[in-house]
C-alpha atoms as a PDB file:
ATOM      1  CA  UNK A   1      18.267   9.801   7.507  1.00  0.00           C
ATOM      2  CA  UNK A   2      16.944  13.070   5.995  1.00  0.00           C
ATOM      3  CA  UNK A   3      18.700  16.627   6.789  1.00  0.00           C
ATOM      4  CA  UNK A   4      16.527  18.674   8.288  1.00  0.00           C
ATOM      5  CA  UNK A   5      15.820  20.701   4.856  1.00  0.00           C
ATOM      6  CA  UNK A   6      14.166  17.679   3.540  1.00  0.00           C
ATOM      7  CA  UNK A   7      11.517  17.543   6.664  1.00  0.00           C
ATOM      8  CA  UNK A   8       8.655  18.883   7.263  1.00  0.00           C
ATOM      9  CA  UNK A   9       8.610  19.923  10.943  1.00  0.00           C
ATOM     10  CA  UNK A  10       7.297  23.338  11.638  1.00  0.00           C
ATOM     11  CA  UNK A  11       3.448  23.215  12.394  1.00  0.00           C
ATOM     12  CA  UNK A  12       2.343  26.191   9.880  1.00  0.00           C
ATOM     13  CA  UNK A  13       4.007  24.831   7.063  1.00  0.00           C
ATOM     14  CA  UNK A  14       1.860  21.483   7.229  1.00  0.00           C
ATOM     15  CA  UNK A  15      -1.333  23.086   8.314  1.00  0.00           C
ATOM     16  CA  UNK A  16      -0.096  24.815   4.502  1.00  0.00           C
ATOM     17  CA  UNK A  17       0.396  22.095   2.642  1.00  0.00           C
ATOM     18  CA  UNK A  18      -3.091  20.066   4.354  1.00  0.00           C
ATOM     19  CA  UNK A  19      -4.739  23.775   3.238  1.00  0.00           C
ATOM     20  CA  UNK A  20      -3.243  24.835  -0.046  1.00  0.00           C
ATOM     21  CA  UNK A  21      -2.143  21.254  -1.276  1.00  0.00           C
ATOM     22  CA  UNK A  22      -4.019  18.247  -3.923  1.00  0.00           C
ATOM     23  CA  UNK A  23      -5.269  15.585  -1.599  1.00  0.00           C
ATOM     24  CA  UNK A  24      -5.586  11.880  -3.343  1.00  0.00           C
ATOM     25  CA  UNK A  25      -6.446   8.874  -1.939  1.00  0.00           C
ATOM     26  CA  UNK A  26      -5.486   5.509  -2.281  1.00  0.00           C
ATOM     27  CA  UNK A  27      -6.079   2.331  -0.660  1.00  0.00           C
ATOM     28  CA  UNK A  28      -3.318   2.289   1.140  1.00  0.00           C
ATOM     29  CA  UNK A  29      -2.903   6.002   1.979  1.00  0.00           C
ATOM     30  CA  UNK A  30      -3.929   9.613   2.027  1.00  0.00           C
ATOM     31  CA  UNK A  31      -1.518  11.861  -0.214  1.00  0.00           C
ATOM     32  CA  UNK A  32      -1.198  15.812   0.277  1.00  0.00           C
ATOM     33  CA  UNK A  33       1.087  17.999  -2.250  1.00  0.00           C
ATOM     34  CA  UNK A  34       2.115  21.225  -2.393  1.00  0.00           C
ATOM     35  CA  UNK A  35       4.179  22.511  -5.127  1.00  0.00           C
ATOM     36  CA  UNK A  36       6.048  25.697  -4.007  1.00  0.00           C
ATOM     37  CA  UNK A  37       8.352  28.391  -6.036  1.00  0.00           C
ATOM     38  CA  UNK A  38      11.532  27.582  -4.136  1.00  0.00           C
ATOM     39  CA  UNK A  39      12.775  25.260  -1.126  1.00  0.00           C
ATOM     40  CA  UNK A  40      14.130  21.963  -1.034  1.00  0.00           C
ATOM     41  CA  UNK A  41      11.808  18.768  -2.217  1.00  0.00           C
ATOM     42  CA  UNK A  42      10.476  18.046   1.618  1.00  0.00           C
ATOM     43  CA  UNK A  43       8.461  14.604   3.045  1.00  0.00           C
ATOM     44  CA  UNK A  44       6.546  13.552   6.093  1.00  0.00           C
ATOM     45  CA  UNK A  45       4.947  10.162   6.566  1.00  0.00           C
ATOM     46  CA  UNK A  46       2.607   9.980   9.216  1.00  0.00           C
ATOM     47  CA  UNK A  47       1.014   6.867  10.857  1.00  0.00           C
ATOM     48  CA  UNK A  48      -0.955   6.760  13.587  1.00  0.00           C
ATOM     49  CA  UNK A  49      -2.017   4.127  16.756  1.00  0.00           C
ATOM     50  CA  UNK A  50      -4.956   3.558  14.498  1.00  0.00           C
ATOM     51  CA  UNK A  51      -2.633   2.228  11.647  1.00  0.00           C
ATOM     52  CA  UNK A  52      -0.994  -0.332  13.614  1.00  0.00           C
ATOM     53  CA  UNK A  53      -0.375  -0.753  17.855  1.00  0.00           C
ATOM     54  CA  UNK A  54       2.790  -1.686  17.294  1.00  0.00           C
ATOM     55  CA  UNK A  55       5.507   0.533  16.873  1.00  0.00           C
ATOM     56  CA  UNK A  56       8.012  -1.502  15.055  1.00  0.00           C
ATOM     57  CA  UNK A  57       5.074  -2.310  12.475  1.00  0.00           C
ATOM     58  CA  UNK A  58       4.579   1.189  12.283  1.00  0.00           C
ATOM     59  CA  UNK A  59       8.133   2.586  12.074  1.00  0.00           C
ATOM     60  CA  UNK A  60       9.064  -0.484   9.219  1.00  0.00           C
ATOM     61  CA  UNK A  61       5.988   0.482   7.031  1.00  0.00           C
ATOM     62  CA  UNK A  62       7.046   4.548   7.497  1.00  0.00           C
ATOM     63  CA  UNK A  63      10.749   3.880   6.417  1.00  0.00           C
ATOM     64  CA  UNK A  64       9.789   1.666   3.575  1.00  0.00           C
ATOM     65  CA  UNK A  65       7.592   4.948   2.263  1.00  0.00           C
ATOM     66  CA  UNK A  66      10.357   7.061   2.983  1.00  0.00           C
ATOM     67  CA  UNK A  67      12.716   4.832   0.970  1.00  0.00           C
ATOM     68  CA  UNK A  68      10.859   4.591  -2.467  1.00  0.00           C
ATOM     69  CA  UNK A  69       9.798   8.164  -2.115  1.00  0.00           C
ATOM     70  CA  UNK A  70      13.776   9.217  -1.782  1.00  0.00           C
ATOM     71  CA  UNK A  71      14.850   6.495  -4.306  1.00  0.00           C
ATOM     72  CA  UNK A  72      11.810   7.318  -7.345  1.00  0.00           C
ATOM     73  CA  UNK A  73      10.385  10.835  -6.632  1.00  0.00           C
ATOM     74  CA  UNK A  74      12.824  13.194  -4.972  1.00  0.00           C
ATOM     75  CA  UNK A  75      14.346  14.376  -7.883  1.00  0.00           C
ATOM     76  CA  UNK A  76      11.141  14.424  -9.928  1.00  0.00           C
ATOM     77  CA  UNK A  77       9.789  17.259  -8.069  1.00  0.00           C
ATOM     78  CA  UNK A  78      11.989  19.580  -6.880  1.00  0.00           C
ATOM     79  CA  UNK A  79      10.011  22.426  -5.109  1.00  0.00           C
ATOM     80  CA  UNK A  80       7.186  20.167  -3.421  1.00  0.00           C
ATOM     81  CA  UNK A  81       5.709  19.670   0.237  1.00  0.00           C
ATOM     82  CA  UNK A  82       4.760  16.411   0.270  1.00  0.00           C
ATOM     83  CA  UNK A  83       2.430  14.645   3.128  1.00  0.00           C
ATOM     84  CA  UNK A  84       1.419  10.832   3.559  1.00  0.00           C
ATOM     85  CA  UNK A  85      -0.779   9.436   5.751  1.00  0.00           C
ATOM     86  CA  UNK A  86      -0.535   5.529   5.763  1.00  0.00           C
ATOM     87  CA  UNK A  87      -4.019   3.516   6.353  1.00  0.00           C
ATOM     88  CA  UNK A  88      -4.461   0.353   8.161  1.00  0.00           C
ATOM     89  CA  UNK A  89      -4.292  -1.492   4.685  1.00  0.00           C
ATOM     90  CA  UNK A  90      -0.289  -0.491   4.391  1.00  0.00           C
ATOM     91  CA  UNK A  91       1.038  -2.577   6.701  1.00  0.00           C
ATOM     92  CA  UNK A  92       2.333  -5.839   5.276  1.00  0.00           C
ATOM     93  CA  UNK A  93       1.996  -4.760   1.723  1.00  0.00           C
ATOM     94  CA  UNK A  94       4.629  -5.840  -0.767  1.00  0.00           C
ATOM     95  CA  UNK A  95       6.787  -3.128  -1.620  1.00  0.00           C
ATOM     96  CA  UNK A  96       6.295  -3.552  -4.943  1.00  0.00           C
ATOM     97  CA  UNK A  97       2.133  -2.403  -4.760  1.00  0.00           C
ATOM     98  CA  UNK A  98       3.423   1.053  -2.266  1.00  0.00           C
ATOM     99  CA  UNK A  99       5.224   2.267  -5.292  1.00  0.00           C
ATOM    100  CA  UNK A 100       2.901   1.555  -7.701  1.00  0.00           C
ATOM    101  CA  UNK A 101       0.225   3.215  -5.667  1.00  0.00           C
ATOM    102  CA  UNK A 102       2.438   5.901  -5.223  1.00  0.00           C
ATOM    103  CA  UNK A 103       3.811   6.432  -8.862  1.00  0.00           C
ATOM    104  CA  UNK A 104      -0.165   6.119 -10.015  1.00  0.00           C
ATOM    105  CA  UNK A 105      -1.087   9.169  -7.799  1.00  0.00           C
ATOM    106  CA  UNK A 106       2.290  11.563  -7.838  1.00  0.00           C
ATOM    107  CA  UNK A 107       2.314  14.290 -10.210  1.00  0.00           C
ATOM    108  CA  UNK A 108       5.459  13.096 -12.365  1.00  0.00           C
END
């Protein structure tokens, strides 16, 4: 589980990040980033009703995002806000396509 450095939980700072950051899109999701000149690297994965009814489908899909963003990208940028939005298409994809789609569109 992340500390509470590493989230993204007050409302102003991600109505920042969706106004100041790089939006990309992918298949599978909707990427904001925000690179910032100090703070913690911090993460929030959002998925909505619209992604998937079910909340187990929707919890698994969020924590396997969290995972391979914590394992590949954490320490590759440092001082970044980073938001994902998970589409419809995420949920049963191998893990091995989320982190390609996520290495091709993170600024590493």
């Amino acid at each position: 589980m992340k500390t509470k450095a590493e989230r993204l939980r007050i409302k102003e700072e991600i109505s920042n990040v969706f106004k100041k950051g790089k939006r990309r899109k992918t298949e599978y999701f909707t990427l904001w980033t925000h690179n910032k000149k100090k703070g913690p690297f911090r993460v929030l994965v959002i998925t909505s009703k619209k992604t998937d009814k079910r909340a187990v489908k929707r919890n698994t899909i969020r924590r396997r995002v969290q995972e391979i963003i914590r394992k590949d990208f954490q320490k590759k940028l440092p001082k970044t806000d980073l938001i994902v939005q998970l589409h419809k298409e995420s949920i049963g994809v191998p893990l091995k396509d989320l982190k390609e789609s996520l290495t091709h569109v993170l600024p590493v």
